[in-house]
PDB file of N, CA and C in Angstrom:
ATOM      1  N   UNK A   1       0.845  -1.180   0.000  1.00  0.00           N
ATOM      2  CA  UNK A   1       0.000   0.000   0.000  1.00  0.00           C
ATOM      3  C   UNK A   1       0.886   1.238   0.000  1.00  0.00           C
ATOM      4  N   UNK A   2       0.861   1.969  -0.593  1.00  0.00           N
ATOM      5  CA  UNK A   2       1.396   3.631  -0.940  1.00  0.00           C
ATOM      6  C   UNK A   2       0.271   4.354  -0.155  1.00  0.00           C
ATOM      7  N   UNK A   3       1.108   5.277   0.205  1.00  0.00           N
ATOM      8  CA  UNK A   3       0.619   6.315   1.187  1.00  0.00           C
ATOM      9  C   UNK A   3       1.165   7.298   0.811  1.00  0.00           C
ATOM     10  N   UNK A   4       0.272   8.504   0.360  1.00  0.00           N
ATOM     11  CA  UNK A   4       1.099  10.028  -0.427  1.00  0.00           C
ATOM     12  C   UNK A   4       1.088  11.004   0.970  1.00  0.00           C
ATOM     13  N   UNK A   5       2.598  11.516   0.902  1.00  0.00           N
ATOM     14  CA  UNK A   5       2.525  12.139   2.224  1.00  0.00           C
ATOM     15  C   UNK A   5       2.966  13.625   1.410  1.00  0.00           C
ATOM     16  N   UNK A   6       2.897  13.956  -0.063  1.00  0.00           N
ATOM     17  CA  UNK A   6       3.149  15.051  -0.531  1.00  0.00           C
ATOM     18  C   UNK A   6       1.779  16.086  -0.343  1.00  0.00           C
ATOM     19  N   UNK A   7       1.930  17.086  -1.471  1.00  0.00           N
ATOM     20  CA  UNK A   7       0.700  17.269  -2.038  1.00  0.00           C
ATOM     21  C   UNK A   7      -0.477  17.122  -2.702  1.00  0.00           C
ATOM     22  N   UNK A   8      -1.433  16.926  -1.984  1.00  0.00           N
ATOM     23  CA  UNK A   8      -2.906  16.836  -2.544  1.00  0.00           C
ATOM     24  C   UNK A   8      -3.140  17.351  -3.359  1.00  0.00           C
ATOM     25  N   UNK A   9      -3.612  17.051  -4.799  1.00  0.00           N
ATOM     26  CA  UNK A   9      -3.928  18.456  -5.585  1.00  0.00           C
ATOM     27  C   UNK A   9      -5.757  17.966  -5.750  1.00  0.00           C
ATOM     28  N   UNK A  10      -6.344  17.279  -5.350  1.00  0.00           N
ATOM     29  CA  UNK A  10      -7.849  16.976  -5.808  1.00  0.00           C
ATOM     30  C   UNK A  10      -8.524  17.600  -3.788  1.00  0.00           C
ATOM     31  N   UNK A  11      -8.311  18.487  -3.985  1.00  0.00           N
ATOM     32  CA  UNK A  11      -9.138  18.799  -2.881  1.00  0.00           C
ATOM     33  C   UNK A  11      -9.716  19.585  -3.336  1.00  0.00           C
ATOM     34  N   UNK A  12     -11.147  19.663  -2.619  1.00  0.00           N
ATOM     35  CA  UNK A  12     -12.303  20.473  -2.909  1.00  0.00           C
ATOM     36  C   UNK A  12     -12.974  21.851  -2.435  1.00  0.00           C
ATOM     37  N   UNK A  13     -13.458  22.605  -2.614  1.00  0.00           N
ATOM     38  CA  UNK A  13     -14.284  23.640  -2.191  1.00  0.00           C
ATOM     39  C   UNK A  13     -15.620  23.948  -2.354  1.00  0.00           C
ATOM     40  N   UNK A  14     -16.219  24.385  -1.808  1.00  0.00           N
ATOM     41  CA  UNK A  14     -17.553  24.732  -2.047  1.00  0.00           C
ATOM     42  C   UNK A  14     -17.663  26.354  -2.382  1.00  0.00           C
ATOM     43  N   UNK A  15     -18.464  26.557  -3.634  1.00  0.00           N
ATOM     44  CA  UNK A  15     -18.703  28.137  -3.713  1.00  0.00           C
ATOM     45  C   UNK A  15     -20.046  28.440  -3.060  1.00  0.00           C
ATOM     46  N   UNK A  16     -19.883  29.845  -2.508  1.00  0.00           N
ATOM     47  CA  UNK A  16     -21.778  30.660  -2.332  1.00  0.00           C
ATOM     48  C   UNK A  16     -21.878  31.722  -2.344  1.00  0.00           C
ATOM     49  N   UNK A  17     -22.874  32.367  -3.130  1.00  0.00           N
ATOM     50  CA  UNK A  17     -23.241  33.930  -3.317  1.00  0.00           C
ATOM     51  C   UNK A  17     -24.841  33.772  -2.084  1.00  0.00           C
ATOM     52  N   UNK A  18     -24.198  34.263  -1.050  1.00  0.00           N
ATOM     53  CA  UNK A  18     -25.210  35.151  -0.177  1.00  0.00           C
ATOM     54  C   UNK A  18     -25.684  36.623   0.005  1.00  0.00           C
ATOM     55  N   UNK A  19     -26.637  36.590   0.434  1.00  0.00           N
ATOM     56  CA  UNK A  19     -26.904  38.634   0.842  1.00  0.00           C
ATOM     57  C   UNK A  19     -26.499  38.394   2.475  1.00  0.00           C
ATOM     58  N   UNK A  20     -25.876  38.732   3.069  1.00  0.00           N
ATOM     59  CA  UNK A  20     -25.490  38.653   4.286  1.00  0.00           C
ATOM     60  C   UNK A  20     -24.333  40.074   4.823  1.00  0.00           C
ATOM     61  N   UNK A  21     -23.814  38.927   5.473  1.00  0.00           N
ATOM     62  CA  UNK A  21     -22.350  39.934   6.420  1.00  0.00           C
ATOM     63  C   UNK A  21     -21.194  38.611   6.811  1.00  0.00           C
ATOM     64  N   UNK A  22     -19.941  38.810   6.452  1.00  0.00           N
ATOM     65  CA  UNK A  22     -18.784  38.037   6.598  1.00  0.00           C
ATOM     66  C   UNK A  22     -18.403  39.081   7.838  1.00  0.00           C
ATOM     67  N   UNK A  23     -17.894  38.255   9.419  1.00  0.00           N
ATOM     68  CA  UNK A  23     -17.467  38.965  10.595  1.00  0.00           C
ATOM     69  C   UNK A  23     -15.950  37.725  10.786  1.00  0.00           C
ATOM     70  N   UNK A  24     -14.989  38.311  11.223  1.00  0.00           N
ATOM     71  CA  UNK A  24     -13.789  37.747  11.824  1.00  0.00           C
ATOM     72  C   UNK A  24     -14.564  36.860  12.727  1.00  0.00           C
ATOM     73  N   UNK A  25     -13.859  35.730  13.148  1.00  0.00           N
ATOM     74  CA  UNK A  25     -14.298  35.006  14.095  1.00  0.00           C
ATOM     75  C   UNK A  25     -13.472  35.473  15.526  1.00  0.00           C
ATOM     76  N   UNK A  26     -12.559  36.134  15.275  1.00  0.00           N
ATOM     77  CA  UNK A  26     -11.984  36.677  16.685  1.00  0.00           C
ATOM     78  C   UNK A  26     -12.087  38.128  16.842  1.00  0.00           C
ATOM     79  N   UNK A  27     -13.737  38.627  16.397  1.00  0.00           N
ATOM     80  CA  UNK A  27     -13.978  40.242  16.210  1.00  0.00           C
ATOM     81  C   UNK A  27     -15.081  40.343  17.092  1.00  0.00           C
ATOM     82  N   UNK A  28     -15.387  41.259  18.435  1.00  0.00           N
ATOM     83  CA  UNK A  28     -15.989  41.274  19.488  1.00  0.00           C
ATOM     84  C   UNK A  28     -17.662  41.165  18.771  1.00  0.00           C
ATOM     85  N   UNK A  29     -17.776  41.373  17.644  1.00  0.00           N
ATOM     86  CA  UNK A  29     -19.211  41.411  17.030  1.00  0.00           C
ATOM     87  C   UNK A  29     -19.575  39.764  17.551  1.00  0.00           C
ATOM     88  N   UNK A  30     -18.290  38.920  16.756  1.00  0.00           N
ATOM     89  CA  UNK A  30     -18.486  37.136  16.847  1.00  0.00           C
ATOM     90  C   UNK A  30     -18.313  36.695  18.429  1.00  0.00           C
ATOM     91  N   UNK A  31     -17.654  37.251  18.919  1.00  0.00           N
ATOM     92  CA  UNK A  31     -17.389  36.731  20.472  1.00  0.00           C
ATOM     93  C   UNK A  31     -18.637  37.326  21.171  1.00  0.00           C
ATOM     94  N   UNK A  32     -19.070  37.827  20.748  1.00  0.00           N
ATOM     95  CA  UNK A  32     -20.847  38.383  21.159  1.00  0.00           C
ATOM     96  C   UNK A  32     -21.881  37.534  21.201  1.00  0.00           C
ATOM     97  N   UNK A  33     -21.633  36.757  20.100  1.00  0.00           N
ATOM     98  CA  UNK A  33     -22.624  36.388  19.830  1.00  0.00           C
ATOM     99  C   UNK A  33     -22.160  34.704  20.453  1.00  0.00           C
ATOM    100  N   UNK A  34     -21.125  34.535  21.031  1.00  0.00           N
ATOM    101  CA  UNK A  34     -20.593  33.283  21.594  1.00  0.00           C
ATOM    102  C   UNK A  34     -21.107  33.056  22.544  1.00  0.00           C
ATOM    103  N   UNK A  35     -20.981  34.248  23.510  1.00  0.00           N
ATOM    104  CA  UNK A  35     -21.535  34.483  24.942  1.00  0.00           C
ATOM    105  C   UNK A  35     -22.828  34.307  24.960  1.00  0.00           C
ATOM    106  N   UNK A  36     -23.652  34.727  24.316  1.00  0.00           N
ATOM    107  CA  UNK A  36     -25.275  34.600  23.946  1.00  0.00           C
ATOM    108  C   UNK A  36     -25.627  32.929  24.228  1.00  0.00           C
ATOM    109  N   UNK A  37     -23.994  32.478  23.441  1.00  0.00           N
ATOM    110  CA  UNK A  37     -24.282  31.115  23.225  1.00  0.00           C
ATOM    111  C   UNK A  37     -24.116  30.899  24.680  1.00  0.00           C
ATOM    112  N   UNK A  38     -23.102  30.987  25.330  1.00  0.00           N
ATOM    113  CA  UNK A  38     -22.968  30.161  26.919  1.00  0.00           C
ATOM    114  C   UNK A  38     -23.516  30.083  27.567  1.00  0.00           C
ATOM    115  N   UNK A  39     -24.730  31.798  27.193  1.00  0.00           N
ATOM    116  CA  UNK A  39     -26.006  31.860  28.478  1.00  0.00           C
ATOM    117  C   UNK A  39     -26.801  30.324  28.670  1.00  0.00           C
ATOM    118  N   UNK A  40     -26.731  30.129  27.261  1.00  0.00           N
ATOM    119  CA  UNK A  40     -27.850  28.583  26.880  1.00  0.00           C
ATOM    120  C   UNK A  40     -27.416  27.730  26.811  1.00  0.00           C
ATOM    121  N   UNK A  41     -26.217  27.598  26.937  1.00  0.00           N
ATOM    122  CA  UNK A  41     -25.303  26.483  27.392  1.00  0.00           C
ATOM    123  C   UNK A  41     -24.460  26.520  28.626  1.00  0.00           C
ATOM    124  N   UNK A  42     -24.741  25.140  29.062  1.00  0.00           N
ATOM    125  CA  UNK A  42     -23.346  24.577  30.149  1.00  0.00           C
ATOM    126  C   UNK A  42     -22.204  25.146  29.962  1.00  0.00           C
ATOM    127  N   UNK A  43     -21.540  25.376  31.463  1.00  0.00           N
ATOM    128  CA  UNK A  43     -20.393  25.955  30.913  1.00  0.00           C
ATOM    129  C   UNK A  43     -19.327  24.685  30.404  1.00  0.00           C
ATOM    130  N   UNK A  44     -19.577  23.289  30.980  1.00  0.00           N
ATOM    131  CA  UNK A  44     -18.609  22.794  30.178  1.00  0.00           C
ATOM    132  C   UNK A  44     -18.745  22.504  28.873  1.00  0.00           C
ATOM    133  N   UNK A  45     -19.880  23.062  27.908  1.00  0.00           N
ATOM    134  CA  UNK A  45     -20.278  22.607  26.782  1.00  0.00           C
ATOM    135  C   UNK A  45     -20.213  23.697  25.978  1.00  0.00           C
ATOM    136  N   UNK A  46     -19.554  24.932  26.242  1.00  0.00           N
ATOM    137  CA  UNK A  46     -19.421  26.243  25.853  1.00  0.00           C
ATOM    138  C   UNK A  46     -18.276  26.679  24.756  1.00  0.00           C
ATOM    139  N   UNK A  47     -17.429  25.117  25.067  1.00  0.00           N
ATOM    140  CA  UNK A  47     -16.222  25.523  23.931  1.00  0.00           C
ATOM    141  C   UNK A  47     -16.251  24.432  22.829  1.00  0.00           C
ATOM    142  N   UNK A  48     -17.604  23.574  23.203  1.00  0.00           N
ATOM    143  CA  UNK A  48     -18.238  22.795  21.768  1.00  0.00           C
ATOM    144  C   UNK A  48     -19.881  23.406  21.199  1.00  0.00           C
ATOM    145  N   UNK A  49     -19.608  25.080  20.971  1.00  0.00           N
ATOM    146  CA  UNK A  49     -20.572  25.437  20.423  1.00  0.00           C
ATOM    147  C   UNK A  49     -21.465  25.466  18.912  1.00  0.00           C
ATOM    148  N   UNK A  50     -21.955  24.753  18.364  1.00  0.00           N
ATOM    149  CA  UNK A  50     -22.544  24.468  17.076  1.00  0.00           C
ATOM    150  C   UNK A  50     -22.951  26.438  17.059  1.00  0.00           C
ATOM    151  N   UNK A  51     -22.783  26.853  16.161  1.00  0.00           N
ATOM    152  CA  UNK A  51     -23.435  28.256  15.627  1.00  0.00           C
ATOM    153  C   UNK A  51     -24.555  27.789  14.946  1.00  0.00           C
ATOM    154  N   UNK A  52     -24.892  26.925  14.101  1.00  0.00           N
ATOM    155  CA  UNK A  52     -25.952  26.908  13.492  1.00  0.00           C
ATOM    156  C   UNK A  52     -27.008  26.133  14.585  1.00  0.00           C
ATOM    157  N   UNK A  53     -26.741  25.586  15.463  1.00  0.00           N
ATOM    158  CA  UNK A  53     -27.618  24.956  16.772  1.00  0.00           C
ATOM    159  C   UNK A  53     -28.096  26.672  17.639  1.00  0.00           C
ATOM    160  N   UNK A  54     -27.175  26.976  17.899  1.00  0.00           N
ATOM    161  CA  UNK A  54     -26.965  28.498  18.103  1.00  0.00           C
ATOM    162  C   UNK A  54     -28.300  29.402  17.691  1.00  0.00           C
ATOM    163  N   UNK A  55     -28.070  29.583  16.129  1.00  0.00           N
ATOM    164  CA  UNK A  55     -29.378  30.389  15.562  1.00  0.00           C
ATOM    165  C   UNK A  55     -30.465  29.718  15.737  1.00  0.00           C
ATOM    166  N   UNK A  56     -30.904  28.302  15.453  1.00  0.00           N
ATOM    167  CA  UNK A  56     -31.807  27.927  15.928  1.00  0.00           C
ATOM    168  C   UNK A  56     -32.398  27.642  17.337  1.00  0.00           C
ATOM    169  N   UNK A  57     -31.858  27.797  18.620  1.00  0.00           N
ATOM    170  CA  UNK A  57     -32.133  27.986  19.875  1.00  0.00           C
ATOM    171  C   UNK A  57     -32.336  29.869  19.963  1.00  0.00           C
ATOM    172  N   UNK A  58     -31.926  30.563  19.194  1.00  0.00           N
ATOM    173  CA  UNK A  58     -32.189  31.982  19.381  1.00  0.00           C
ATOM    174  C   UNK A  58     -33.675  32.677  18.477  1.00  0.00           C
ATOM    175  N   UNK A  59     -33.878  31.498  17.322  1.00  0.00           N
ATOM    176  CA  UNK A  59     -34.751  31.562  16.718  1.00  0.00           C
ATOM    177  C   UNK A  59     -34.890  32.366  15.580  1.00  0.00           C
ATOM    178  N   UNK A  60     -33.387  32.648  15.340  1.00  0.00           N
ATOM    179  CA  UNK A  60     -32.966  33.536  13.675  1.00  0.00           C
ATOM    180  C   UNK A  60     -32.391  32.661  12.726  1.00  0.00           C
ATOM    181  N   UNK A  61     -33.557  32.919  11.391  1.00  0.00           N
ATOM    182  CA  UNK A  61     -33.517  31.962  10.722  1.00  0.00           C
ATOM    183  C   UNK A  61     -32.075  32.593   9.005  1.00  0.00           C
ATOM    184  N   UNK A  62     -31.389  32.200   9.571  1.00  0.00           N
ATOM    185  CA  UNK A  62     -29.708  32.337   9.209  1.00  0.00           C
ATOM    186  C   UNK A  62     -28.919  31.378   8.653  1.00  0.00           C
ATOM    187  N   UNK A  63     -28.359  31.285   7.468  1.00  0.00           N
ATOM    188  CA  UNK A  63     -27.184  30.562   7.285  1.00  0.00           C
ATOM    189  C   UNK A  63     -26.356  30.799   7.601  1.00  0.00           C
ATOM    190  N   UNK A  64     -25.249  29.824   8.126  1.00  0.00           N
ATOM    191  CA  UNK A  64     -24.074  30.162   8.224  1.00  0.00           C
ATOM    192  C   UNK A  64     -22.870  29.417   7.962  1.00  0.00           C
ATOM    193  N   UNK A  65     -21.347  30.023   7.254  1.00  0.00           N
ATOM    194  CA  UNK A  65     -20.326  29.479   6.405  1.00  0.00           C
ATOM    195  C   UNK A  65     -19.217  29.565   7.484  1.00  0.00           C
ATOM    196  N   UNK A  66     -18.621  28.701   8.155  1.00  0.00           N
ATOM    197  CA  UNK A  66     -17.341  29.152   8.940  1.00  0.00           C
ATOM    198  C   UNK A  66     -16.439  28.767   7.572  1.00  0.00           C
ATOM    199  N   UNK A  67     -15.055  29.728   7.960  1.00  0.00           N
ATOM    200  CA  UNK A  67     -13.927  29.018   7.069  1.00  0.00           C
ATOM    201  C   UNK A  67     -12.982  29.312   7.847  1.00  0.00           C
ATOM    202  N   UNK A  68     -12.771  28.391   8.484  1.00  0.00           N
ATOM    203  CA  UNK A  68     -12.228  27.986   9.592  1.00  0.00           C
ATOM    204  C   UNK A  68     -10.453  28.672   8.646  1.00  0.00           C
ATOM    205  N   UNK A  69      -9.893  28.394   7.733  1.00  0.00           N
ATOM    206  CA  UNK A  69      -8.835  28.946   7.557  1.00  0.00           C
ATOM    207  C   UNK A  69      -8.538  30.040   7.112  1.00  0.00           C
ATOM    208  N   UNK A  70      -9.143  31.117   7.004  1.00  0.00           N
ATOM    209  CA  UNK A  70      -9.466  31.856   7.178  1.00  0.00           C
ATOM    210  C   UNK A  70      -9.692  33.051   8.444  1.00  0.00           C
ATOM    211  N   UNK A  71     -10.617  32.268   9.310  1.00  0.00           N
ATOM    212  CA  UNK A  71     -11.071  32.575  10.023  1.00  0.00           C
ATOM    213  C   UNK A  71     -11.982  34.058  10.416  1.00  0.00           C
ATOM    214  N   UNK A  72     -13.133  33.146   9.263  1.00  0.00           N
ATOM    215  CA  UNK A  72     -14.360  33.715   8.828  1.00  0.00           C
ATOM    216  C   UNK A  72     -15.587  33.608   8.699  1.00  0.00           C
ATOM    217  N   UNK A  73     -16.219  33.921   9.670  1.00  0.00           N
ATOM    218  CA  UNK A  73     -17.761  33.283   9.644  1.00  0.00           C
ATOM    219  C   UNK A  73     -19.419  34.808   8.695  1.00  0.00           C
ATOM    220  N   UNK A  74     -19.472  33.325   8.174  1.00  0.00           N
ATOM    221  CA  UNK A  74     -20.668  34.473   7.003  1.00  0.00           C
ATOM    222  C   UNK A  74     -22.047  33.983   7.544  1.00  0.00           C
ATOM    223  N   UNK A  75     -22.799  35.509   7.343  1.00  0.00           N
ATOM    224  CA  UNK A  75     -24.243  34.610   8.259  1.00  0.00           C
ATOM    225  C   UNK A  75     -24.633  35.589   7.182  1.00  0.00           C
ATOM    226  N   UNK A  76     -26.024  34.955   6.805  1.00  0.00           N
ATOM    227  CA  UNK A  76     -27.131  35.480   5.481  1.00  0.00           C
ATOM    228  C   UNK A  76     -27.469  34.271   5.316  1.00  0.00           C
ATOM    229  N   UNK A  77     -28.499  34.421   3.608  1.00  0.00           N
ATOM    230  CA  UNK A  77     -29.314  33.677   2.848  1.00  0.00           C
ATOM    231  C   UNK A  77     -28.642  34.001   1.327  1.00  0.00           C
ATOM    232  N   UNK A  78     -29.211  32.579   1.245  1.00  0.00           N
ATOM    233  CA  UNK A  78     -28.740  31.769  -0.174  1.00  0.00           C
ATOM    234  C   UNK A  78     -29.083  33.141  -1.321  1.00  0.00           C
ATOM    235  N   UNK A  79     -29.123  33.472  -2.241  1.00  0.00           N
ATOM    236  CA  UNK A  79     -30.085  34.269  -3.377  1.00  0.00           C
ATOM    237  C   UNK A  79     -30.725  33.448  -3.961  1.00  0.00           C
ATOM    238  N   UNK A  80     -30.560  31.863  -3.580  1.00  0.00           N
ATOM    239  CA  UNK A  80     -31.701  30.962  -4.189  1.00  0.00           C
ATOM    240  C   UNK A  80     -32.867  30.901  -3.582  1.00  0.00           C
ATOM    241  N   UNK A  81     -32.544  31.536  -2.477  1.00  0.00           N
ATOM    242  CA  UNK A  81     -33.574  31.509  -1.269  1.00  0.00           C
ATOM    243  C   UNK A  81     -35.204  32.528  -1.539  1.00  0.00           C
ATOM    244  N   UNK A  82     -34.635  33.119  -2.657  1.00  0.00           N
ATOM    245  CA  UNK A  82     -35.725  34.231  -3.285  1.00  0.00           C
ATOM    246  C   UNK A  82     -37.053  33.748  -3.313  1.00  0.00           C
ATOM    247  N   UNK A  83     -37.960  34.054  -2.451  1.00  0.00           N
ATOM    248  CA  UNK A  83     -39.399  33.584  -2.652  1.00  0.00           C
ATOM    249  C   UNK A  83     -39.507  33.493  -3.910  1.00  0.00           C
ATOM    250  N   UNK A  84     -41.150  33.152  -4.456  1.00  0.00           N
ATOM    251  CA  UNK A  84     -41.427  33.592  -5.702  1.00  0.00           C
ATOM    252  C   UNK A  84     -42.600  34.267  -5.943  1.00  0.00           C
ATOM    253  N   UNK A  85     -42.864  34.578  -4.659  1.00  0.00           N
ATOM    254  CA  UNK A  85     -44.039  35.787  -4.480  1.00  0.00           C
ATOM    255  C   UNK A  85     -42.949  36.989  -3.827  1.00  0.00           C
ATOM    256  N   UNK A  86     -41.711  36.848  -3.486  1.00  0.00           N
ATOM    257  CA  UNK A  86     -41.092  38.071  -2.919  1.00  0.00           C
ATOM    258  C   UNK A  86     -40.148  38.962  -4.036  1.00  0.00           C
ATOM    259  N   UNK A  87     -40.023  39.868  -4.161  1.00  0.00           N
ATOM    260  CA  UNK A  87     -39.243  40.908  -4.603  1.00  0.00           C
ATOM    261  C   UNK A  87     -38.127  40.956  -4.094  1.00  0.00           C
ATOM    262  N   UNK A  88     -36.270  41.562  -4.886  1.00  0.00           N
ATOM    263  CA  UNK A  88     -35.413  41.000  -3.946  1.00  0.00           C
ATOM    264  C   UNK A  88     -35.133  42.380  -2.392  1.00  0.00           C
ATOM    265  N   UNK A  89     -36.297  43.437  -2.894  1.00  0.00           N
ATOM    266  CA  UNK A  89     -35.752  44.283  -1.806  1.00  0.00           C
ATOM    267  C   UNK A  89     -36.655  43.868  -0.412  1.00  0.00           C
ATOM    268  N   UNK A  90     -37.784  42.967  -0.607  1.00  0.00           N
ATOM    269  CA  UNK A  90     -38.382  42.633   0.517  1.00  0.00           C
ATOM    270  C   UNK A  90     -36.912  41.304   1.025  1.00  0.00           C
ATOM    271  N   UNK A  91     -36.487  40.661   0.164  1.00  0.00           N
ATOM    272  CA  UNK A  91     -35.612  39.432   0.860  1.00  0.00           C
ATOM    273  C   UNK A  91     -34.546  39.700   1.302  1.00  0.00           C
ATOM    274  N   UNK A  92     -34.265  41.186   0.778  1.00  0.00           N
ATOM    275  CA  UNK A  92     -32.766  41.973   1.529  1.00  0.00           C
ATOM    276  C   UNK A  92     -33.575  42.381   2.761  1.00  0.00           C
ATOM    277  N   UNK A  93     -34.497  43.153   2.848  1.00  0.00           N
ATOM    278  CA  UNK A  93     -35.225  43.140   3.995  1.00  0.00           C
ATOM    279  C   UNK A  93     -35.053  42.523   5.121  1.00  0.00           C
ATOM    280  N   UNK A  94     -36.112  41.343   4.913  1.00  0.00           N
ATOM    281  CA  UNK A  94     -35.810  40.247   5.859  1.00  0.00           C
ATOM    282  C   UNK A  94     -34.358  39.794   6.525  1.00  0.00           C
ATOM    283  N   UNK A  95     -33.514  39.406   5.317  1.00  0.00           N
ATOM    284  CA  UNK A  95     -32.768  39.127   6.298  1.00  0.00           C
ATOM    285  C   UNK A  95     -31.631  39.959   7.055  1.00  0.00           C
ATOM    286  N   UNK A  96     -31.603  41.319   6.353  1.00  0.00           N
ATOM    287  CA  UNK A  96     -31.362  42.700   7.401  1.00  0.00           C
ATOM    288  C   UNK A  96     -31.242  42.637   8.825  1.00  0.00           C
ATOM    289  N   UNK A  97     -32.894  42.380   8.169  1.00  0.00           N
ATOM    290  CA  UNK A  97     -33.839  42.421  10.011  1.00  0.00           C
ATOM    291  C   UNK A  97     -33.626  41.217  10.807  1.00  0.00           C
ATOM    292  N   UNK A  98     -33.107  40.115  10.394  1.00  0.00           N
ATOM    293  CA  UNK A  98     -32.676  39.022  11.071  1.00  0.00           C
ATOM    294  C   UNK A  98     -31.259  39.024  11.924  1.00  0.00           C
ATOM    295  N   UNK A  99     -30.422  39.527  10.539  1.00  0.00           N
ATOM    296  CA  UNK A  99     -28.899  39.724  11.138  1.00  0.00           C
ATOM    297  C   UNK A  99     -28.662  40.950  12.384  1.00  0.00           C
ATOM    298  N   UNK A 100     -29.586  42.604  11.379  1.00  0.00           N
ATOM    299  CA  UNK A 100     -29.721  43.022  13.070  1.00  0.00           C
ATOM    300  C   UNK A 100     -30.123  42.539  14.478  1.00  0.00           C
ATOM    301  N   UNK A 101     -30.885  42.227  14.477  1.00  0.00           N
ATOM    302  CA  UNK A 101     -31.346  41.257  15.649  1.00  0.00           C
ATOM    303  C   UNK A 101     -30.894  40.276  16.276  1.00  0.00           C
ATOM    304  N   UNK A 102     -29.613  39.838  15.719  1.00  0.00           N
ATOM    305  CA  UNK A 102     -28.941  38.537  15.942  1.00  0.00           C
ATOM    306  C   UNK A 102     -27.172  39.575  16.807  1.00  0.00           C
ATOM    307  N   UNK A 103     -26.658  40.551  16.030  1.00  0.00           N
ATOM    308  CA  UNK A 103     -25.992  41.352  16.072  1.00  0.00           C
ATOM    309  C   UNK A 103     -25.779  42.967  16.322  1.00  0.00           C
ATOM    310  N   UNK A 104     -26.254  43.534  15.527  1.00  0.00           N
ATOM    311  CA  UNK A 104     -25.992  45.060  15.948  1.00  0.00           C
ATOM    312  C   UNK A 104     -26.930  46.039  14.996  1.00  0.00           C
ATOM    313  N   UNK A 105     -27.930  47.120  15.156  1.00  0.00           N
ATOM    314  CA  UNK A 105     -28.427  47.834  14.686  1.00  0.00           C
ATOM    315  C   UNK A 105     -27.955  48.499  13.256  1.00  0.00           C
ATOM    316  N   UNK A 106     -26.493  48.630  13.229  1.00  0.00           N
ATOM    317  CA  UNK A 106     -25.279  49.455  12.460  1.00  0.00           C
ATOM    318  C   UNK A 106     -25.008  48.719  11.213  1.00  0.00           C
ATOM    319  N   UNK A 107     -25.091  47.423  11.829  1.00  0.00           N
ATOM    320  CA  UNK A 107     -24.652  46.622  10.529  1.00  0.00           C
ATOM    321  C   UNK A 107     -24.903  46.452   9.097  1.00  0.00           C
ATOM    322  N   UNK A 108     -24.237  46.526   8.601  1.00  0.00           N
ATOM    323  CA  UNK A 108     -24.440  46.465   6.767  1.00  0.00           C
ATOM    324  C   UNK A 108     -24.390  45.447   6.352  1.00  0.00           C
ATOM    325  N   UNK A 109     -25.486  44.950   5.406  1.00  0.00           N
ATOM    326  CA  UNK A 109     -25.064  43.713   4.546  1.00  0.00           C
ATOM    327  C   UNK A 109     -24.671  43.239   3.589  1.00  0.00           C
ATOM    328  N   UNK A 110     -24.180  42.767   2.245  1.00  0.00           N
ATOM    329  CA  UNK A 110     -23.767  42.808   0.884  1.00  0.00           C
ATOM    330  C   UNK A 110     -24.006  41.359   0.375  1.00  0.00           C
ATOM    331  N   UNK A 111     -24.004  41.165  -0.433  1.00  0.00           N
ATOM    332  CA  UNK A 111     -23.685  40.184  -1.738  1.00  0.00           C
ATOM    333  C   UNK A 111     -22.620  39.588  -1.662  1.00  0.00           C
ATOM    334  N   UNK A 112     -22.369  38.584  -1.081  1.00  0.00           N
ATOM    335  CA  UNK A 112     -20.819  38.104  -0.662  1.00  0.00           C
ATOM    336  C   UNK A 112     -20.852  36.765  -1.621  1.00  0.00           C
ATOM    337  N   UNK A 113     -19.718  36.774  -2.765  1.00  0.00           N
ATOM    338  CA  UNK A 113     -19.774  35.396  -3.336  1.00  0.00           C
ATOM    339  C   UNK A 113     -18.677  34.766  -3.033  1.00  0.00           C
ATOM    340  N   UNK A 114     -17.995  33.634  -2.483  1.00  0.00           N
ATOM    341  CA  UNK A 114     -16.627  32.886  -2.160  1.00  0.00           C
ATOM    342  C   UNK A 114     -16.478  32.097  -1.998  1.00  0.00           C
ATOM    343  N   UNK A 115     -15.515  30.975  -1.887  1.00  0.00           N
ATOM    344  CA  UNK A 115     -15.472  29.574  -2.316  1.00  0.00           C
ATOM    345  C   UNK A 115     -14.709  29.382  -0.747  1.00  0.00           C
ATOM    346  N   UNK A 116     -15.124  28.528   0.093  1.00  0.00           N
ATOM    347  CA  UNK A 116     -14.705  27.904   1.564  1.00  0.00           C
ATOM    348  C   UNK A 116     -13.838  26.249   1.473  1.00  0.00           C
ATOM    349  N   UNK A 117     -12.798  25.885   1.388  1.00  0.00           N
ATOM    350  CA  UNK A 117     -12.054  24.768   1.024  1.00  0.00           C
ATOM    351  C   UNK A 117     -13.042  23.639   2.579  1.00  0.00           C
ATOM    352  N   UNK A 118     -13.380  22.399   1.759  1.00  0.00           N
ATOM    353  CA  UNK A 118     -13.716  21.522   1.633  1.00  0.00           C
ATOM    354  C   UNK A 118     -12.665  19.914   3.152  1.00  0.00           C
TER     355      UNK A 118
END
């Protein structure tokens, strides 16, 4: 049996164009929203926090992309996500009003498209 201990070249990524907000994962906005997490969690279960368990115990309905190498977490919706009774300024809307609520009044959101390695 051969065992390649070089370079990989077939590794993968995933691409996504969201309407959201990309935050540092070590930026007091994200460590904000950690603590939120500990209230509802054990403290010994505080440094195995799921974020997407997270939004759903807070009840904001959010995607979210870590890229861990990076160290970058994106929270929004798909643009596939487009009703088909909604318009896209009601679906920028919404999830505006989600991410404020999850985060900070101030916040801006954009069109973020980027590929997260696999």
């Amino acid at each position: 049996m051969k065992i390649r201990t070089g370079f990989v070249s077939n590794s993968s990524s995933s691409s996504f164009l969201i309407y959201g907000i990309s935050i540092e994962m070590n930026s007091p906005i994200y460590k904000k929203l950690i603590d939120k997490a500990r209230t509802k969690k054990c403290a010994d279960e505080a440094e195995l926090i799921d974020v997407d368990v997270l939004l759903d115990d807070l009840g904001v309905d959010l995607d979210v992309l870590l890229d861990w190498d990076c160290n970058v977490a994106y929270f929004g919706k798909s643009w596939d996500l487009v009703g088909d009774d909604e318009t896209g300024k009601q679906f920028k809307t919404k999830v505006e009003d989600r991410i404020k609520e999850l985060f900070d009044k101030k916040i801006k959101c954009e069109t973020i498209a980027g590929s997260i390695a696999c």
